[in-house]
C-alpha atoms as a PDB file:
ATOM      1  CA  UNK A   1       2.919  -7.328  -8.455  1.00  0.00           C
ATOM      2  CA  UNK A   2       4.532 -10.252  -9.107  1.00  0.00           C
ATOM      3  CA  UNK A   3       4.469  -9.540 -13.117  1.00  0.00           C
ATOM      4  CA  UNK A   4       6.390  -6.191 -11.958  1.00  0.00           C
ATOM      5  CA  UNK A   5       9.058  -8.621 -10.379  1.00  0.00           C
ATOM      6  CA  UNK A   6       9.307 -10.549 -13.196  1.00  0.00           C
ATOM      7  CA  UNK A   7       9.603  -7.844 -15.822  1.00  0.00           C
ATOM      8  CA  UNK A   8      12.807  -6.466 -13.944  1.00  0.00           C
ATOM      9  CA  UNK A   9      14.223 -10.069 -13.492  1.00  0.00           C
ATOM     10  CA  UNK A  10      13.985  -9.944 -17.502  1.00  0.00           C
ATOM     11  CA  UNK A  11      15.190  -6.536 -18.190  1.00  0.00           C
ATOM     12  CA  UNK A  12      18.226  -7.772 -15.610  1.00  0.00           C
ATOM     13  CA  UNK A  13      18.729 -10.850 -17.645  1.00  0.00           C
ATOM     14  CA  UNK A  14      19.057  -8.727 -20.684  1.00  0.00           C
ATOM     15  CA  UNK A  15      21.602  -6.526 -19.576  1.00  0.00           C
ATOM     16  CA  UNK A  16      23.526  -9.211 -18.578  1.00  0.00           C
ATOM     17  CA  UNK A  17      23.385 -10.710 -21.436  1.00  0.00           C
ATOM     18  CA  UNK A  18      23.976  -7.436 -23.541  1.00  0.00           C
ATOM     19  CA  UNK A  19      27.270  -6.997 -21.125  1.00  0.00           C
ATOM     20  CA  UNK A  20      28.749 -10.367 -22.523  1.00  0.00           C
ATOM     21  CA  UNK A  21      27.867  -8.821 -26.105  1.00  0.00           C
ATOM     22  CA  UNK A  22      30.204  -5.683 -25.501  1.00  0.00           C
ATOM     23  CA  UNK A  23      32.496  -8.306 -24.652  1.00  0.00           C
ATOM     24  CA  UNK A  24      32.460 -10.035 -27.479  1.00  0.00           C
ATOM     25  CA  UNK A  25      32.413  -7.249 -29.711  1.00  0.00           C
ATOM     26  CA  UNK A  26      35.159  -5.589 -28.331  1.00  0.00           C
ATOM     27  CA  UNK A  27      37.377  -8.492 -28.596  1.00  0.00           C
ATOM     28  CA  UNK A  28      35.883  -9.222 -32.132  1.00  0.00           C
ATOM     29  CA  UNK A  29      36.412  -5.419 -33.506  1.00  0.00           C
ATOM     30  CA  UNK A  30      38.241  -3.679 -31.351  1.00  0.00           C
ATOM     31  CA  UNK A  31      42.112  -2.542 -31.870  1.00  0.00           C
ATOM     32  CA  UNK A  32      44.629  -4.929 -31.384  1.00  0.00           C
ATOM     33  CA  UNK A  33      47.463  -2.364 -31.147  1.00  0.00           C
ATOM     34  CA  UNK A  34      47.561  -2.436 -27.005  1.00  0.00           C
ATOM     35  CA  UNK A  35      48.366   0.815 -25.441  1.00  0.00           C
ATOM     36  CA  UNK A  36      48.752   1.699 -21.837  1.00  0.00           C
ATOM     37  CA  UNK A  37      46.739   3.402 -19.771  1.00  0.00           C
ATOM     38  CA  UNK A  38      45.936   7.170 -20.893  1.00  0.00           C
ATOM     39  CA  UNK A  39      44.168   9.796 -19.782  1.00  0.00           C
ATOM     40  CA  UNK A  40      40.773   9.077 -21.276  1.00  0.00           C
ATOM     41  CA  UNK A  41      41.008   5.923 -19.416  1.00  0.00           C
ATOM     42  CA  UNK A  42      41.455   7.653 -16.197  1.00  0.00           C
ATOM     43  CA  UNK A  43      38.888   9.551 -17.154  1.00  0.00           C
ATOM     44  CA  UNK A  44      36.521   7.296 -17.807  1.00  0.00           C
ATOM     45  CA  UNK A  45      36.724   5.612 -14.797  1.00  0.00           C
ATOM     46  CA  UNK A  46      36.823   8.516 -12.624  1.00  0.00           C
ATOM     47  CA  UNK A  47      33.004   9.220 -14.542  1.00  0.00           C
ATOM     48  CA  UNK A  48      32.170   5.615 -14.107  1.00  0.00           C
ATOM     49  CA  UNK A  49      32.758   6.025 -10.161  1.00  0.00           C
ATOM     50  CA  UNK A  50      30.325   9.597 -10.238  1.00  0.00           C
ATOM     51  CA  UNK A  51      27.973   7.773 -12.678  1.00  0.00           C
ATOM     52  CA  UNK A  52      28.008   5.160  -9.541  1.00  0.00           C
ATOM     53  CA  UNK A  53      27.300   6.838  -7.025  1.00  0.00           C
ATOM     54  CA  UNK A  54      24.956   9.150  -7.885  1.00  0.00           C
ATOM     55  CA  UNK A  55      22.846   6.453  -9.591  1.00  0.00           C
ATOM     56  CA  UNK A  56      22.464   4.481  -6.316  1.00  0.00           C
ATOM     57  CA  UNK A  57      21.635   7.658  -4.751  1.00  0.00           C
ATOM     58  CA  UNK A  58      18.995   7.984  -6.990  1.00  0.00           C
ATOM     59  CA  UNK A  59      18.222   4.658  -7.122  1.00  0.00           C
ATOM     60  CA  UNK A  60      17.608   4.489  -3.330  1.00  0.00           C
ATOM     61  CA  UNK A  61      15.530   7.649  -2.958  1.00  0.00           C
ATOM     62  CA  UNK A  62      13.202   6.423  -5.860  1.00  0.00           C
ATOM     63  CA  UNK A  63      12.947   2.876  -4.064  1.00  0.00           C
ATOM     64  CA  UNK A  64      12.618   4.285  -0.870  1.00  0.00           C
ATOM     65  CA  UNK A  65       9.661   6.672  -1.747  1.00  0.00           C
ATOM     66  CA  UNK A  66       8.069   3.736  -3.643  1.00  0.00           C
ATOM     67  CA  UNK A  67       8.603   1.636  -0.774  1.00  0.00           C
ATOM     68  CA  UNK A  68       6.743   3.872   1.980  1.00  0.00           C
ATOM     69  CA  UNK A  69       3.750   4.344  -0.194  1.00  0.00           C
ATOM     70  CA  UNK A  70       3.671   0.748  -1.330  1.00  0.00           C
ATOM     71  CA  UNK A  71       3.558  -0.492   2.495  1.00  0.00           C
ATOM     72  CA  UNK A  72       0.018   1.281   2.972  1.00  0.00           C
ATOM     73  CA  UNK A  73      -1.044   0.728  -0.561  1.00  0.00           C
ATOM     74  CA  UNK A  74      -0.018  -2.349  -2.219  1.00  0.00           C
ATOM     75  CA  UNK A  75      -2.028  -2.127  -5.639  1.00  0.00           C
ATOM     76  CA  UNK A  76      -0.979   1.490  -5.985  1.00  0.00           C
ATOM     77  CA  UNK A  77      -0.190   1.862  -9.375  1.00  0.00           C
ATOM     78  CA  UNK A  78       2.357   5.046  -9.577  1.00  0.00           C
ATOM     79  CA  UNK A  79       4.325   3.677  -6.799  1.00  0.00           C
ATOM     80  CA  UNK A  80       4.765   0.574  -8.469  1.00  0.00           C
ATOM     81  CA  UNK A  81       5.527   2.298 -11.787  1.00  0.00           C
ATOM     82  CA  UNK A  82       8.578   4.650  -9.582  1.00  0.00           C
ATOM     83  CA  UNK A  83      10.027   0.930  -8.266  1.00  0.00           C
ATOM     84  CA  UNK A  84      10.176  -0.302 -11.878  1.00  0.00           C
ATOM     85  CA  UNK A  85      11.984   2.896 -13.035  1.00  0.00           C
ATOM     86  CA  UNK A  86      14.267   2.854 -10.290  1.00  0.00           C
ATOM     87  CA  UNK A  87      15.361  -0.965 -11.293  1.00  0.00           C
ATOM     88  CA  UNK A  88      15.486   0.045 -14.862  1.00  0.00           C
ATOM     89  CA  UNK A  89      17.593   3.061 -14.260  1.00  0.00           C
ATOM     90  CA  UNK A  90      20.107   0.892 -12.408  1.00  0.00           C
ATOM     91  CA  UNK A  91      20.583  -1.461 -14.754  1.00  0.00           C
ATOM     92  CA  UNK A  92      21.118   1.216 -17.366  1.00  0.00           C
ATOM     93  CA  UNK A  93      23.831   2.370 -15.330  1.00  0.00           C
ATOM     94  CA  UNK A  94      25.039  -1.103 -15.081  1.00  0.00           C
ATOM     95  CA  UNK A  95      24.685  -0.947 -18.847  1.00  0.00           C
ATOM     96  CA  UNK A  96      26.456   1.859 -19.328  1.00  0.00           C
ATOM     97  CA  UNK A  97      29.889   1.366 -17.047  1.00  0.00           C
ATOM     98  CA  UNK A  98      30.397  -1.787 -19.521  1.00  0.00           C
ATOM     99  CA  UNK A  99      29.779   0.264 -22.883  1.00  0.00           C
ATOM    100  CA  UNK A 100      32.780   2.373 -21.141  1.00  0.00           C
ATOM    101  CA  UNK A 101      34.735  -0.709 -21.686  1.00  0.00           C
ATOM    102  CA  UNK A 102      33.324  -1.175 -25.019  1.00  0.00           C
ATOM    103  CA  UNK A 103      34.620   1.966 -26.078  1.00  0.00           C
ATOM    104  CA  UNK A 104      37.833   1.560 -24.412  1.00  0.00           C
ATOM    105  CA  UNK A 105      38.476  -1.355 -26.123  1.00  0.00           C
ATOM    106  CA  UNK A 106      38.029   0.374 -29.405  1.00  0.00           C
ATOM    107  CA  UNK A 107      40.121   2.869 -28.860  1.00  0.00           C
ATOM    108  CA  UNK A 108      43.079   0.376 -28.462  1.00  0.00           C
ATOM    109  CA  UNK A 109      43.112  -0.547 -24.365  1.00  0.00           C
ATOM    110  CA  UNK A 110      43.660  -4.179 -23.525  1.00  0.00           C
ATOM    111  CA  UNK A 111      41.527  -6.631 -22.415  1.00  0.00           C
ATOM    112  CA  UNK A 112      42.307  -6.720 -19.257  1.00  0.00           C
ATOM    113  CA  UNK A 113      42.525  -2.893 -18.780  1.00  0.00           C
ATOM    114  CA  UNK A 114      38.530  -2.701 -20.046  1.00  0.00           C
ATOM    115  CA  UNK A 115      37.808  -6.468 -18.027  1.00  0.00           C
ATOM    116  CA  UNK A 116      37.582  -3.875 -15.139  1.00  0.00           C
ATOM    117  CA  UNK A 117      34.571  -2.208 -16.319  1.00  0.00           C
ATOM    118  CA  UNK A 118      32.616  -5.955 -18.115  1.00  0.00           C
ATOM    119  CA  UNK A 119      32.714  -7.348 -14.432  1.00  0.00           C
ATOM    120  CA  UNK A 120      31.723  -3.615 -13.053  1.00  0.00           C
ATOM    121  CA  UNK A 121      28.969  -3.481 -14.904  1.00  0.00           C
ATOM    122  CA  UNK A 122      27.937  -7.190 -14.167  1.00  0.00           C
ATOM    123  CA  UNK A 123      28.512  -6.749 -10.309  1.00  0.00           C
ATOM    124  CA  UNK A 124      26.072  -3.534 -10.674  1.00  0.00           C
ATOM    125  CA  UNK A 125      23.585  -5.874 -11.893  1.00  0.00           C
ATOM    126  CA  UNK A 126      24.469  -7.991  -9.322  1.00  0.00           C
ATOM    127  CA  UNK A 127      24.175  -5.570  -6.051  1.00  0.00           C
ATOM    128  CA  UNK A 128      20.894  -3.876  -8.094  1.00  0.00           C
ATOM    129  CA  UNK A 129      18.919  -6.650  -8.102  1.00  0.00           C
ATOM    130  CA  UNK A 130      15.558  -6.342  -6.925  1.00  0.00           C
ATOM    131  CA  UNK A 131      15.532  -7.410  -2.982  1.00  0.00           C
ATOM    132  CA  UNK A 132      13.010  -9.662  -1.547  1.00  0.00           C
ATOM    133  CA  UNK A 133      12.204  -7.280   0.926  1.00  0.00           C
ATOM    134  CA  UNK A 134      10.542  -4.662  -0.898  1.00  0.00           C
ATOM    135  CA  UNK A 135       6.415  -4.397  -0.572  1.00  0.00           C
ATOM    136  CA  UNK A 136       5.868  -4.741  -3.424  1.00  0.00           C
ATOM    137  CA  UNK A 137       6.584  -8.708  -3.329  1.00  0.00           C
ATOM    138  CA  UNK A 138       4.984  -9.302  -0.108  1.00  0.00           C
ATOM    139  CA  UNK A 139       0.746  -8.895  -0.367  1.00  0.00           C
ATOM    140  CA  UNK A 140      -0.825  -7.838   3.441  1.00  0.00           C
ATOM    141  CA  UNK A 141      -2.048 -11.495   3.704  1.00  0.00           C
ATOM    142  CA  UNK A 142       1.434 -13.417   2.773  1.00  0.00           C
ATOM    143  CA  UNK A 143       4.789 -13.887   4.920  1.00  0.00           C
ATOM    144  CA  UNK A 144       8.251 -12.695   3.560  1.00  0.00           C
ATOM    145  CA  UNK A 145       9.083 -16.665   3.430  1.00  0.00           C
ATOM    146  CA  UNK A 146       6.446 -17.272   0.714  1.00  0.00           C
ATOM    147  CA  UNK A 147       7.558 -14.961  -1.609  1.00  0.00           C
ATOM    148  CA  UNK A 148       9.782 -16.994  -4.358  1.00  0.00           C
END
């Protein structure tokens, strides 16, 4: 169980890191010709918002159903495969609200207009983050203050 924890630590640590990437990039190769804001902008953050919200509704169901079944049976297997997939779906939303930027910046938005979805994406990560709460980090024998 605590292998599970770790794997999602890492696969948080890598988005993170691939966020700062898109950053890079898009100042590296994206268009320096500034426009303003445009529709596709609006757009895109009007899908980013959706994307949002449905994912943590998602997110929370799939957590939630893993949760209840991983109270009564810590060691099962499928449960702790559905709380894995709901942390990994997460972070690809996280993932994906900064390759919004990414692709904002190529198409000529400024820095600061596509800094908006970067810091999005990394405050996803942030609020996604696997809580210490969850069964799946506390064994029937051990108290919530041992867990790490």
């Amino acid at each position: 169980m605590k292998r599970a924890l770790l794997q999602v630590r890492l696969i948080q640590t890598a988005t993170a890191l691939s966020i700062a990437v898109y950053a890079v990039i898009g100042e590296w190769k994206g268009q320096k010709s500034p426009h303003g804001f445009s529709v596709v902008y609006l757009t895109l953050v009007l899908a980013a918002a959706c994307i949002v919200g449905i994912g943590h509704f998602v997110r929370r169901r799939m957590i939630d159903s893993a949760d209840r079944i991983l109270s009564s049976e810590p060691n099962n297997g499928q449960a702790l495969g559905l709380w894995i997939a709901a942390h990994v779906m997460s972070f690809a939303v996280a993932d994906l609200i900064a390759l919004f930027g990414l692709g904002l910046r190529f198409l000529g938005s400024t820095f600061f207009a596509v800094l908006l979805f970067y810091l999005g994406g990394l405050f996803l990560l942030w609020v996604f983050r696997p809580a210490r709460s969850t069964p799946v980090l506390i064994s029937p024998t051990s108290s919530p203050q041992s867990v790490p």
